[in-house]
Structure formats: structure tokens, C-alpha cells
C-alpha atoms as a PDB file:
ATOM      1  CA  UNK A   1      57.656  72.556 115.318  1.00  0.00           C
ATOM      2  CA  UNK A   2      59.989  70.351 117.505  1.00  0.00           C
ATOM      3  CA  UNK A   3      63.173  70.713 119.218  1.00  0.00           C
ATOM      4  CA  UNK A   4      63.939  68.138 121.946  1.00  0.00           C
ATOM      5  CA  UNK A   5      60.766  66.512 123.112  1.00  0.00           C
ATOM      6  CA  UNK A   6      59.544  70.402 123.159  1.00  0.00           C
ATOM      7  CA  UNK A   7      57.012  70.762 120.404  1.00  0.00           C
ATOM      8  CA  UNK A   8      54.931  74.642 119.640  1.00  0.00           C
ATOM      9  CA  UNK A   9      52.418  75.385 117.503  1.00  0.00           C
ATOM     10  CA  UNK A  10      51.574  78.876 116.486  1.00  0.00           C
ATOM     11  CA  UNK A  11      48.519  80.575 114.645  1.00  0.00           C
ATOM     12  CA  UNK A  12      48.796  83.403 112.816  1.00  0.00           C
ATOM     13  CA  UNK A  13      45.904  85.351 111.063  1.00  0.00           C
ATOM     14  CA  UNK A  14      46.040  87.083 107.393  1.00  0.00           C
ATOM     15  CA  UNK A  15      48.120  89.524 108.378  1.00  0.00           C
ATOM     16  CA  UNK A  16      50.474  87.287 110.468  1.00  0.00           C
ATOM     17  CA  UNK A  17      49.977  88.466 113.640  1.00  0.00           C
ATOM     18  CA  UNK A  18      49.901  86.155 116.183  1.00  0.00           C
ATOM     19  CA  UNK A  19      46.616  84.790 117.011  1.00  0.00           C
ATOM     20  CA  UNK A  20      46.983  81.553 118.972  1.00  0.00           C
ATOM     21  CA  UNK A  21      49.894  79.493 120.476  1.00  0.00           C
ATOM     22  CA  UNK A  22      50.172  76.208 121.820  1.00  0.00           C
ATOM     23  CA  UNK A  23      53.301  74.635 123.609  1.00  0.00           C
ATOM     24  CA  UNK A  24      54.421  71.609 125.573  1.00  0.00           C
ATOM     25  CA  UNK A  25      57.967  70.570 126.871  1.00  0.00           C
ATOM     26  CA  UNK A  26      59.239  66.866 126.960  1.00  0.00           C
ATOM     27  CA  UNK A  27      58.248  67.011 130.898  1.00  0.00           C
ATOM     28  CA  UNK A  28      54.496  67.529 129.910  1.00  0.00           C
ATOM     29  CA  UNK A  29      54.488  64.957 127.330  1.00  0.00           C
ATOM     30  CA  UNK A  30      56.148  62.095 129.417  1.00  0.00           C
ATOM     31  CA  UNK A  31      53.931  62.760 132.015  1.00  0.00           C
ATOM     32  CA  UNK A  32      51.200  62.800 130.202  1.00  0.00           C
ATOM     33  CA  UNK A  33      52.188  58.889 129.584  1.00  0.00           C
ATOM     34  CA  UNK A  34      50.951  58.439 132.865  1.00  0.00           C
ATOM     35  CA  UNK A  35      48.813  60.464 134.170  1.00  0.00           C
ATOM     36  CA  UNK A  36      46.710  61.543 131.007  1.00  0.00           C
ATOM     37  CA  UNK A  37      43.820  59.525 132.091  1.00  0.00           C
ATOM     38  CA  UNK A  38      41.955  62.370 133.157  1.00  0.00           C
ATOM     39  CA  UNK A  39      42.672  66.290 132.701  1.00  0.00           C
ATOM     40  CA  UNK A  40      40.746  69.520 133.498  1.00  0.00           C
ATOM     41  CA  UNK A  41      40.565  72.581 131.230  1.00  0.00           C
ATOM     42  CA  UNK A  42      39.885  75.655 131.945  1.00  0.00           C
ATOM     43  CA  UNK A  43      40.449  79.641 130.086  1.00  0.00           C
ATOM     44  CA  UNK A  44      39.431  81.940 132.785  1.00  0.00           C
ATOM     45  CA  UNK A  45      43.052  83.271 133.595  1.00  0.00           C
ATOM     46  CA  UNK A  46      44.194  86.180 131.722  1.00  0.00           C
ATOM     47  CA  UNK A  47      47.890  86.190 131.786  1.00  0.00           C
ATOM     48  CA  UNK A  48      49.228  88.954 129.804  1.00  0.00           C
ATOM     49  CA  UNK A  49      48.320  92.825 129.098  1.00  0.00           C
ATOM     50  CA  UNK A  50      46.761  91.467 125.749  1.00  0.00           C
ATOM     51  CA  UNK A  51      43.944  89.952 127.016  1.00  0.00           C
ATOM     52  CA  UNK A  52      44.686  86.048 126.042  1.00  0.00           C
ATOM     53  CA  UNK A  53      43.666  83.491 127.935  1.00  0.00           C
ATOM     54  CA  UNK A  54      45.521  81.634 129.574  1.00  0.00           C
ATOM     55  CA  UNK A  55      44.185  77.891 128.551  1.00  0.00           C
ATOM     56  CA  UNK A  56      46.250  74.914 130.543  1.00  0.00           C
ATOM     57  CA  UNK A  57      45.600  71.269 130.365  1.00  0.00           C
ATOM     58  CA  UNK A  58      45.931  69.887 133.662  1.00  0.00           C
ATOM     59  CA  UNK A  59      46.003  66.707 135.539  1.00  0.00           C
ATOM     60  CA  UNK A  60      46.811  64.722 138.390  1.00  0.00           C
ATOM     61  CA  UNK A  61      50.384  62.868 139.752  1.00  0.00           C
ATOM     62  CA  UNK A  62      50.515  60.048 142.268  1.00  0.00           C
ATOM     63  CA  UNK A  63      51.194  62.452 145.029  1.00  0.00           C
ATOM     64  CA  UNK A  64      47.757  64.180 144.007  1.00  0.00           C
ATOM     65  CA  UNK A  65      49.503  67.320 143.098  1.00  0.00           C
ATOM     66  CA  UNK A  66      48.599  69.081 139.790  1.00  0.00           C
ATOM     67  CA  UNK A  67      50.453  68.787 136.747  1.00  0.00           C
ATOM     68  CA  UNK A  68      50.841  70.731 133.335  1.00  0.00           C
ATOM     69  CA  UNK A  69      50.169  68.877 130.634  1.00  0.00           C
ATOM     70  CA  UNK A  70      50.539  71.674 128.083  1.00  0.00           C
ATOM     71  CA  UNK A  71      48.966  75.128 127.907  1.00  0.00           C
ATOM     72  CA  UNK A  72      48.299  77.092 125.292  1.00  0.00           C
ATOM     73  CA  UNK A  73      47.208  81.048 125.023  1.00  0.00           C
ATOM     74  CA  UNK A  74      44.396  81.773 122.622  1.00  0.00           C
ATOM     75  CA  UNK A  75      42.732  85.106 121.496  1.00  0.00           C
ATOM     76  CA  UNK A  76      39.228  83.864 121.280  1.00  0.00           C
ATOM     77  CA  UNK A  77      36.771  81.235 123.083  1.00  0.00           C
ATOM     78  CA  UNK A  78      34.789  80.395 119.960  1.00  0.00           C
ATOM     79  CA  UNK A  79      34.417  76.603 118.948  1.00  0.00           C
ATOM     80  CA  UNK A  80      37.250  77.047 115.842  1.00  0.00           C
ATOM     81  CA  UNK A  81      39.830  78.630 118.367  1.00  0.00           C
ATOM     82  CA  UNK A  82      39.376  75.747 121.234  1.00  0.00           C
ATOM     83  CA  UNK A  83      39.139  72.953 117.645  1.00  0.00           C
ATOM     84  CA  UNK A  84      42.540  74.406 116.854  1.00  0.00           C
ATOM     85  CA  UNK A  85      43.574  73.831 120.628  1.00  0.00           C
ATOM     86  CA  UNK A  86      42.877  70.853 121.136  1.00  0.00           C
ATOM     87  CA  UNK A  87      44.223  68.943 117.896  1.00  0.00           C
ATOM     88  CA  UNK A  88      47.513  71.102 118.638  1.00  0.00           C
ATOM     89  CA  UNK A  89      47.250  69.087 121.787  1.00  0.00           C
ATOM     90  CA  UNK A  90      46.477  65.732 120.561  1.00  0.00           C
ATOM     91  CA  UNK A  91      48.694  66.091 117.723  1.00  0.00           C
ATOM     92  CA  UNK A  92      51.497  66.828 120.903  1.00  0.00           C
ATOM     93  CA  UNK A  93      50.682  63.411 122.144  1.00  0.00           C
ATOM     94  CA  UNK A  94      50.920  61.305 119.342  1.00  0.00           C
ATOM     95  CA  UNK A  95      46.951  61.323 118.821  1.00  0.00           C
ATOM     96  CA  UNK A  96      46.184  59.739 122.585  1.00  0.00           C
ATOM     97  CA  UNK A  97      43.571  61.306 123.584  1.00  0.00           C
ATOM     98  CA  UNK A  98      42.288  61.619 127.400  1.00  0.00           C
ATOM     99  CA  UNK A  99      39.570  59.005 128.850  1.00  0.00           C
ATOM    100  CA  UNK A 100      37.738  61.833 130.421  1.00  0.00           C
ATOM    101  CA  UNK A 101      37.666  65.680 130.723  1.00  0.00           C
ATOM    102  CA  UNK A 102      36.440  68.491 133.206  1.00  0.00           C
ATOM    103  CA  UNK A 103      35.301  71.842 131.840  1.00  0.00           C
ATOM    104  CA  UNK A 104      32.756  74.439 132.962  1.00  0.00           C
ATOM    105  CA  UNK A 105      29.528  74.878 131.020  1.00  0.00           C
ATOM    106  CA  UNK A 106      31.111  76.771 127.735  1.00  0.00           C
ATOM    107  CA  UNK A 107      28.972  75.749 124.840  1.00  0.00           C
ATOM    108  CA  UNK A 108      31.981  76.350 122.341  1.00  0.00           C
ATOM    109  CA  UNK A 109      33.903  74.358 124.759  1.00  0.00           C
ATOM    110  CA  UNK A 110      31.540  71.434 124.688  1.00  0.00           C
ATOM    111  CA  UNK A 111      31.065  71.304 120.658  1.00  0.00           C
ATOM    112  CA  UNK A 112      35.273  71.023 120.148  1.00  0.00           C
ATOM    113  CA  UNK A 113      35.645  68.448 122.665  1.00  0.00           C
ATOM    114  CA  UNK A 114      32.648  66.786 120.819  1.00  0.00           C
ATOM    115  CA  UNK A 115      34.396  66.923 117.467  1.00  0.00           C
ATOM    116  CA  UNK A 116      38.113  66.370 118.550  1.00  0.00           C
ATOM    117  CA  UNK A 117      37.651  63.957 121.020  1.00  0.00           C
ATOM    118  CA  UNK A 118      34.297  62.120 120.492  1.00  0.00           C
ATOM    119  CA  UNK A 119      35.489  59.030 122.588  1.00  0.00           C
ATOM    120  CA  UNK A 120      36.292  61.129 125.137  1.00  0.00           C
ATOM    121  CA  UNK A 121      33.455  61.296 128.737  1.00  0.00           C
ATOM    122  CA  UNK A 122      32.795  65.147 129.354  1.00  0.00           C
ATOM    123  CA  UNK A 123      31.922  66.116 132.273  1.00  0.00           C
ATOM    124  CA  UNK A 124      30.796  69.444 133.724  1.00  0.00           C
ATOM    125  CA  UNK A 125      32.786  71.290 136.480  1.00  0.00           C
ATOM    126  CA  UNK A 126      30.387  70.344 139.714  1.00  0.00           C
ATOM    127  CA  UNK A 127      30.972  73.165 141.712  1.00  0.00           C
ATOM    128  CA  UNK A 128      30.246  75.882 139.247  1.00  0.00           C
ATOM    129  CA  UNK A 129      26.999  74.849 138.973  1.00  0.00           C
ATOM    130  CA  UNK A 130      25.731  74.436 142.525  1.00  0.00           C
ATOM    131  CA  UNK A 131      27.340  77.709 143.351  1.00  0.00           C
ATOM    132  CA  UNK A 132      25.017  79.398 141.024  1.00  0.00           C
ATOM    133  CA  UNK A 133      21.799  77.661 142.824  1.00  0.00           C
ATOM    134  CA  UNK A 134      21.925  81.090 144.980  1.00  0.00           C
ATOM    135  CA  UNK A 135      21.729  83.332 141.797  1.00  0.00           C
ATOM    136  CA  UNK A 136      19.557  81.571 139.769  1.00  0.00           C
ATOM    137  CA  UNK A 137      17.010  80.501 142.445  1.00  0.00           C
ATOM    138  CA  UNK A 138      17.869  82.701 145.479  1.00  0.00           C
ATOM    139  CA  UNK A 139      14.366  84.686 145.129  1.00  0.00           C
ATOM    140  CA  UNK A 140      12.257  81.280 145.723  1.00  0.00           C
ATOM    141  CA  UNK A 141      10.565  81.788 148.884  1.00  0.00           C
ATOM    142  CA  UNK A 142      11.113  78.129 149.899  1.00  0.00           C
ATOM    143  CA  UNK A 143      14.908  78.311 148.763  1.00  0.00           C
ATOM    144  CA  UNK A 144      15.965  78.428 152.252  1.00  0.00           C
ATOM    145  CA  UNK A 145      13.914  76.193 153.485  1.00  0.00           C
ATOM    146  CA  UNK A 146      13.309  73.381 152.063  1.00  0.00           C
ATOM    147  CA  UNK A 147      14.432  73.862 148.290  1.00  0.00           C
ATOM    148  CA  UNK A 148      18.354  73.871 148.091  1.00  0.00           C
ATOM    149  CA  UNK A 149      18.120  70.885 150.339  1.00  0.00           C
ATOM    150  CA  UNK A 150      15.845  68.822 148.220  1.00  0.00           C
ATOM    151  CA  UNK A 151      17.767  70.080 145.117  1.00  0.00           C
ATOM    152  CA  UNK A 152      21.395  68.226 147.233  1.00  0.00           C
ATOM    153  CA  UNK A 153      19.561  65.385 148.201  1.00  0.00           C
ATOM    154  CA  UNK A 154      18.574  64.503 144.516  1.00  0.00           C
ATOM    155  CA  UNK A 155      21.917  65.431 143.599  1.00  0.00           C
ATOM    156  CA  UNK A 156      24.585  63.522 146.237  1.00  0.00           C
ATOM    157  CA  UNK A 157      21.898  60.757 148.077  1.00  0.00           C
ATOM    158  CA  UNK A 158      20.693  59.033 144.413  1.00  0.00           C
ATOM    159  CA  UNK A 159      21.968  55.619 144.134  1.00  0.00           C
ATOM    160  CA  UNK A 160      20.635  54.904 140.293  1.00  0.00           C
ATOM    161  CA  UNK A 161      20.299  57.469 137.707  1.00  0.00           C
ATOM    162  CA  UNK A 162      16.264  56.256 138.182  1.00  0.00           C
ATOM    163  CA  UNK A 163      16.235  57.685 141.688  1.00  0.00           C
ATOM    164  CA  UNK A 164      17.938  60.908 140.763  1.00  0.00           C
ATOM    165  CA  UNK A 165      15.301  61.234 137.921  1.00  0.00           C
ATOM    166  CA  UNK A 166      12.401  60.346 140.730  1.00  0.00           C
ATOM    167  CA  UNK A 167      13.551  62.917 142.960  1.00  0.00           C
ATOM    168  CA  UNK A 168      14.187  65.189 140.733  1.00  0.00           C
ATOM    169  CA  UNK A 169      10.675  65.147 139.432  1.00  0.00           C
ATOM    170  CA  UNK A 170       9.388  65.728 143.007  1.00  0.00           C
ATOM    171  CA  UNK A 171      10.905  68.734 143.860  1.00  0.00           C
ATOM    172  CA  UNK A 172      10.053  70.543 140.758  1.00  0.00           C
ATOM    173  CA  UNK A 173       6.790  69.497 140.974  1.00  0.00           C
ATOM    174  CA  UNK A 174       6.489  70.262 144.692  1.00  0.00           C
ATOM    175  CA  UNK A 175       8.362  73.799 144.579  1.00  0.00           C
ATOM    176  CA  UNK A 176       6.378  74.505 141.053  1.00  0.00           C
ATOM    177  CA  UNK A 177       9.574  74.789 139.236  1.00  0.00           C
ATOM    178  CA  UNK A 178       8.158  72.930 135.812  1.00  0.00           C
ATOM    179  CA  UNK A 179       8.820  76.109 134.009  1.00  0.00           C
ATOM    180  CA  UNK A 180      12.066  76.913 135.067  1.00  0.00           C
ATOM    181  CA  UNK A 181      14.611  77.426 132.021  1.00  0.00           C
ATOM    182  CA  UNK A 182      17.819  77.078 134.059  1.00  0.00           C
ATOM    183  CA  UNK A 183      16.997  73.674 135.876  1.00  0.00           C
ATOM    184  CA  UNK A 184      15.436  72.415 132.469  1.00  0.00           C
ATOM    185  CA  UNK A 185      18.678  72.954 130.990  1.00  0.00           C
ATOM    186  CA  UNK A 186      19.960  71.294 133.347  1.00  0.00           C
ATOM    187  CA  UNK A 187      18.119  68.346 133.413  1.00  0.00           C
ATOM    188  CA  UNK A 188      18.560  67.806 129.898  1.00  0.00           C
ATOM    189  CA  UNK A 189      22.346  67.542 130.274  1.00  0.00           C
ATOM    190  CA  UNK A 190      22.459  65.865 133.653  1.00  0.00           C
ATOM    191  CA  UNK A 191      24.600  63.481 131.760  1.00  0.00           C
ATOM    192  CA  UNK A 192      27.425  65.630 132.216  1.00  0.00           C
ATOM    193  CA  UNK A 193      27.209  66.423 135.770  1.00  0.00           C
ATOM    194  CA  UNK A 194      25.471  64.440 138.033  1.00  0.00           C
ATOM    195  CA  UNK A 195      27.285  62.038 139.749  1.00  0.00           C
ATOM    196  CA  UNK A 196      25.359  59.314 139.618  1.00  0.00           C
ATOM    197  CA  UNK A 197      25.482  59.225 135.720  1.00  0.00           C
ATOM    198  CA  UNK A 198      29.377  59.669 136.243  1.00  0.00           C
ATOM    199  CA  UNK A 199      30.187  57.061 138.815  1.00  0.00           C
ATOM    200  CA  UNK A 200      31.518  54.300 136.234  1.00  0.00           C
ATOM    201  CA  UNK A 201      33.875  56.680 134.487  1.00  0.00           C
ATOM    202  CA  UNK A 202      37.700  56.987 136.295  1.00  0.00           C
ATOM    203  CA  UNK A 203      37.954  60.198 137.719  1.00  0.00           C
ATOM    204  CA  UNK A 204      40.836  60.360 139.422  1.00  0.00           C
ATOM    205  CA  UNK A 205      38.717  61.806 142.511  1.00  0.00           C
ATOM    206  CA  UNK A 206      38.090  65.093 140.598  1.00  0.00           C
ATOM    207  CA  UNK A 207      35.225  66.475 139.792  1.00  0.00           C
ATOM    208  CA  UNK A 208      35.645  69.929 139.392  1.00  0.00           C
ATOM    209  CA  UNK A 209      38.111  72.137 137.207  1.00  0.00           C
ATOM    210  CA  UNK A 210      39.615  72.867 140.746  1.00  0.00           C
ATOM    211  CA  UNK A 211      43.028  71.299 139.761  1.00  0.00           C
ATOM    212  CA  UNK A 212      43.260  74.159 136.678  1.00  0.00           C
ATOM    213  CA  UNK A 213      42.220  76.838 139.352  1.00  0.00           C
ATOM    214  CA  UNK A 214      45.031  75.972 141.686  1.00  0.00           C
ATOM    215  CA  UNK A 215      46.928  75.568 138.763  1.00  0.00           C
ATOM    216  CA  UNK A 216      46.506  79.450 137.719  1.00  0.00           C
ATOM    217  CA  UNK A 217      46.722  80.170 141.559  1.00  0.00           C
ATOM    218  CA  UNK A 218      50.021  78.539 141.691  1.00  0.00           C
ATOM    219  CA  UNK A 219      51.123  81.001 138.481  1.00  0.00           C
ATOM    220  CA  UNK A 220      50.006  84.119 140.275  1.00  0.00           C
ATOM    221  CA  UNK A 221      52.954  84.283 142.176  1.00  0.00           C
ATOM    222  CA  UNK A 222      55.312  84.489 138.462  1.00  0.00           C
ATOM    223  CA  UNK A 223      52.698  86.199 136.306  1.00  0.00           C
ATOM    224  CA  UNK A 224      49.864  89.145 136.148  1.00  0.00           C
ATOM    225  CA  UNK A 225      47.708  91.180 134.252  1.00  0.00           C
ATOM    226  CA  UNK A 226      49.941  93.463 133.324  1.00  0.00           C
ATOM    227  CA  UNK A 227      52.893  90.989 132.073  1.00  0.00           C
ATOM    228  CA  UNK A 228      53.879  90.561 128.619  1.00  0.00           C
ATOM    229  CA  UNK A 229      54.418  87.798 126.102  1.00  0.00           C
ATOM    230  CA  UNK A 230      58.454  87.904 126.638  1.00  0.00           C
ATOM    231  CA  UNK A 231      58.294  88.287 130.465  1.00  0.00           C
ATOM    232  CA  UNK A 232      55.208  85.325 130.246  1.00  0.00           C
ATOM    233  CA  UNK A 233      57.646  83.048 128.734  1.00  0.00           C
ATOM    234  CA  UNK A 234      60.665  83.041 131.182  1.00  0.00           C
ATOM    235  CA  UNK A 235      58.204  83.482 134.164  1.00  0.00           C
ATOM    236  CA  UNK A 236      56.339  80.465 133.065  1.00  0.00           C
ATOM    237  CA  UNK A 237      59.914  78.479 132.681  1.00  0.00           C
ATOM    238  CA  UNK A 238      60.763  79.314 136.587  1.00  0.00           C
ATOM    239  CA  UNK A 239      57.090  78.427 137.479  1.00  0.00           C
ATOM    240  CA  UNK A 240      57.775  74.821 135.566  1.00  0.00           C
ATOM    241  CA  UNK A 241      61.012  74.868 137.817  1.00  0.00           C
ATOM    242  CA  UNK A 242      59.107  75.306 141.032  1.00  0.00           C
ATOM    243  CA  UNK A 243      57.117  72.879 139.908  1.00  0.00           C
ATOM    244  CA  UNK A 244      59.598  70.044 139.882  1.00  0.00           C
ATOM    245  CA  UNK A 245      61.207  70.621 143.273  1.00  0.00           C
ATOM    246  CA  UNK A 246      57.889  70.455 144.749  1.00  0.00           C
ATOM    247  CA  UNK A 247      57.331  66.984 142.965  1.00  0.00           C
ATOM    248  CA  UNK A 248      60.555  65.835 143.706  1.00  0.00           C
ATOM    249  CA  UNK A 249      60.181  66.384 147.312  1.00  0.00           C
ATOM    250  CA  UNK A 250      56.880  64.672 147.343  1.00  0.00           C
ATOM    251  CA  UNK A 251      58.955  61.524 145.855  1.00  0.00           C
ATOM    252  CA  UNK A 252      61.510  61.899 148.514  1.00  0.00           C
ATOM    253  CA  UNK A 253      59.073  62.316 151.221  1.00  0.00           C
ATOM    254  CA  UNK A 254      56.954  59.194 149.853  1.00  0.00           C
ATOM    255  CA  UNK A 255      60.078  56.742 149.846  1.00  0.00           C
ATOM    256  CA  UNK A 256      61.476  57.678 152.835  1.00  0.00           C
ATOM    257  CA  UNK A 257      59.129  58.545 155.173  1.00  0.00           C
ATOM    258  CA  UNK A 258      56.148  56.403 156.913  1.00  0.00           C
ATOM    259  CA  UNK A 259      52.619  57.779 157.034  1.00  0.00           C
ATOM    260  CA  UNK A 260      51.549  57.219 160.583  1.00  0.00           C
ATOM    261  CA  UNK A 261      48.560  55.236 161.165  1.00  0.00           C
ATOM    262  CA  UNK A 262      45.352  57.217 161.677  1.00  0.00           C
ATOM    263  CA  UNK A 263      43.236  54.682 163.568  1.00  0.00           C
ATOM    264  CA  UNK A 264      43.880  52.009 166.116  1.00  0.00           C
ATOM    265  CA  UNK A 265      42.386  49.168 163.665  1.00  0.00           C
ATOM    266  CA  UNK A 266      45.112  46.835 163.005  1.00  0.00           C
ATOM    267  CA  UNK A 267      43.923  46.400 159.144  1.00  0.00           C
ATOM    268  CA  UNK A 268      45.473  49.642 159.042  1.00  0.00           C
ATOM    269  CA  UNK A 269      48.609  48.454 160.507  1.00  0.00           C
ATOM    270  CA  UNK A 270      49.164  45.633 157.871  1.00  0.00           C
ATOM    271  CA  UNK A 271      48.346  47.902 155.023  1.00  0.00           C
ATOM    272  CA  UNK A 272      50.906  50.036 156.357  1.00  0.00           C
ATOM    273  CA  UNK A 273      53.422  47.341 156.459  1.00  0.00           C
ATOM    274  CA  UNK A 274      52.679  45.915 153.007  1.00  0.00           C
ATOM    275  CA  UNK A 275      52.926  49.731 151.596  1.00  0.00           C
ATOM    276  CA  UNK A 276      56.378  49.827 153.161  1.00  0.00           C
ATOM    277  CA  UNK A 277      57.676  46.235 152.018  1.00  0.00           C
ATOM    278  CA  UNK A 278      56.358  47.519 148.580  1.00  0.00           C
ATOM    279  CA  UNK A 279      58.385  50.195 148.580  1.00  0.00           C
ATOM    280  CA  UNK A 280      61.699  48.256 149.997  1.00  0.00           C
ATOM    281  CA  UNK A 281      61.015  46.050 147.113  1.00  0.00           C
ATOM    282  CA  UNK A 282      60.781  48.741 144.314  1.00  0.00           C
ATOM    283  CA  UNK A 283      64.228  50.147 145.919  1.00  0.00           C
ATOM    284  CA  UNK A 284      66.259  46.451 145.782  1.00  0.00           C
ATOM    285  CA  UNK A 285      65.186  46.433 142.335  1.00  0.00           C
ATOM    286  CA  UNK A 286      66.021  49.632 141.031  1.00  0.00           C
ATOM    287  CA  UNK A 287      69.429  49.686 143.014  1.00  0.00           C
ATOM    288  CA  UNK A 288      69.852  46.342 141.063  1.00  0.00           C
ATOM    289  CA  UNK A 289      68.625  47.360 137.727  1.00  0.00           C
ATOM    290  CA  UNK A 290      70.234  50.542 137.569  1.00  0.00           C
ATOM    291  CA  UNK A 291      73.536  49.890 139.807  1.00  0.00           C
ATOM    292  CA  UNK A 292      75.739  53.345 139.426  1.00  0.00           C
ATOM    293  CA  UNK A 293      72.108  55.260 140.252  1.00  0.00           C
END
């Protein structure tokens, strides 16, 4: 349903309880115009004393702050709950779907993205991954010293995807790690996380679900574990409020203040100086375009 650029979708089951809703205001789905290039998603916020997830699609403004592109609150993390999701979603905006996307390693995750948005790149949430080198090879004796470096080398250093492949190859040969379930899993999907097989995809200097994390940070200080659907609701509207002063600062602040140099380099200086002239010139024609603003 629709009601002034704000558009809901709800999912009942047999009995018509509520099982899944999804919701966007105009805001959202202007921004989204914009900035929909790239979002993160992410479910590991529980919002309410039911349980749901809280699921947010999030992305990126000029000012690098995050930005909601919709959200939705599901009662399940199986493939036909996040399918549901995500053509609420797409439906929302007018069937554009993102360039690229950011998730952790959820397999249900991966197959809806797969079938809802098959031209869209997928990538896996970096720093999940290497944070659970510790857990899930901790116990090596050479882990310490030797093996997590080798294991970042082959990771950050490789140029081509041939030399991440090469080096790759040598440390599990070297550390005797051929049998290794968790690094052959990986390997078979380094597609969707290793940054050499992601450097000719737009990012927009993410890669990590970080921005959906400070995202559900950002709601901690509205919502909890203990709040309900009702209290959700408005507390969610005055976290959307706080939202837009904080953006419309950072647009203040960016027209009418000058970022002091940082070096000495006079390349600097110029680029300075053509940012500013830029700006002038994006004022004179506004002020001319739209005179009584």
C-alpha cells in the first residue's frame, strides 16, 4: 500500500498474524535515486520483545554518512522470508535494483539475492571473515607466527586474481592446510570477498556491512530488546528525525565552510580552490534558478 511517497508491505500467515513487514518513506525512496548504487544488509539486530529482526537496507550519502534506504522486520532468515524482502524492496523502487550489495556469509541470504537480483555483484562482509581466522585456525602452531601473516599478505598485497591464487596455494601447502574445510570453502567463493576479484566493481569505499552496524548502533539510543511493535514505530520516526538534522548540518557545514589543507603541496591548494569556485558556482545558480529560495 501507498500513501504519499510512503509505501508498506505486510505478510500475514494462515491465520493472519503478522509475519513480515516491509516499509519505506518518500525520504528513503528519493534518496535511494542517488545513492542506491551500493547498499549493505544486514539482520543481526533484534528490535522488539518478539524476537524479529531488525533487517535495514543501508547506504551511503555524499557526506559519507549512512542512510536508510528502507527496513523491514521479518520473523524468519530462511531464503522465502529474505525472497519476500527483497522484491517488497525492489517493488518500492520501481524495480531498480542496486549495482552491488554487502552481506555476511548467510547461505539463505546469498540464494535470494541470487534469484531477486541476479545482475546484482555480491559481495561478502570482509571483516567478518578475517575476524574468525582466530577461531577457526587459532590452534595452528604456526598461527602466530608465520600463518595469519601469510594468510593477509595473499589477501591485501595480490595485484591479479593469479597472484592471490599463487599465494594462496603456498601457504596451504606450506602450513599443510590442503584439508582444511573452512579455508576450502573459502577459496571456492573467493569471488565474493577478496578484493582483488572486487576491485572493478564501485564500492563506494565499503567493504564491510559496517554502515548497517552503525546503522543499528545509531537506533540503540530510540529502541531495545524489550520495546514493542507500537513503541518501535514512533521511536523509529524520531530516529528518521535525528537523522535529517544530522544530514542537514553536514550540507550546511559542506557549503559554508573550507576544509583546511592537510599538506604543504600546493596541488592541494588548487584543488581546494577549484572545490570552492565549484561550490560558488552551484550557489549563483541555484539563487538564480530558484529566486524566492
Amino acid at each position: 500500500m501507498q500513501n504519499d511517497g510512503f509505501v508498506y508491505v505486510i505478510d500475514v500467515d494462515e491465520e493472519l498474524r503478522l509475519r513480515n513487514v516491509f516499509w519505506a518513506d518518500a525520504r528513503s525512496r528519493a534518496t535511494y535515486e542517488y545513492f542506491g548504487d551500493v547498499i549493505t544488509f544486514d539482520t543481526t539486530y533484534l528490535t522488539n520483545r518478539y524476537g524479529m529482526p531488525f533487517a535495514p537496507f543501508v547506504g551511503v550519502n555524499h557526506h559519507g554518512q549512512s542512510i536508510l534506504l528502507g527496513a523491514g522486520l521479518i520473523s524468519s532468515e530462511d531464503t522465502s522470508t529474505f525472497v519476500w524482502l527483497f522484491q517488497a524492496w525492489l517493488e518500492c523502487m520501481d524495480g531498480r535494483a542496486p549495482k552491488a550489495i554487502i552481506t555476511d556469509q548467510d547461505r539463505a541470504m546469498k540464494a535470494a539475492i541470487a534469484l531477486v537480483f541476479p545482475g546484482t555483484r555480491h559481495r561478502y562482509c570482509l571483516w567478518h571473515i578475517m575476524r574468525k581466522l582466530p577461531e577457526k585456525l587459532g590452534s595452528h602452531a604456526a598461527f602466530n607466527s608465520g600463518l595469519k601473516i601469510a594468510i593477509q599478505n595473499a589477501l591485501y598485497d595480490s595485484q591479479t586474481c593469479g597472484e592471490f591464487e599463487e599465494k594462496w596455494g603456498q601457504f596451504i601447502h606450506k602450513y599443510d592446510l590442503g584439508e582444511n574445510a573452512w579455508l576450502q570453502g573459502l577459496y571456492n567463493e573467493r569471488s565474493f570477498w577478496v578484493p582483488v576479484y572486487l576491485k572493478g566493481v564501485f564500492w563506494a569505499g565499503m567493504s564491510t556491512t559496517q554502515r548497517s552496524e552503525s546503522m543499528n548502533a545509531f537506533f540503540d539510543g530510540f529502541v531495545h530488546s524489550g520495546t514493542t511493535l507500537k513503541e518501535f514505530v514512533d521511536q523509529f520516526d524520531n530516529a528518521l528525525r535525528k537523522k535529517v538534522e544530522l544530514e542537514t548540518t553536514a550540507d550546511f557545514n559542506s557549503s559554508n565552510q573550507t576544509i583546511p589543507c592537510s599538506s604543504a603541496f600546493r596541488i592541494e591548494k588548487q584543488f581546494q580552490c577549484a572545490a570552492l569556485t565549484a561550490v560558488d558556482l552551484s550557489q549563483s545558480l541555484r539563487r538564480h534558478t530558484f529566486p524566492s529560495q
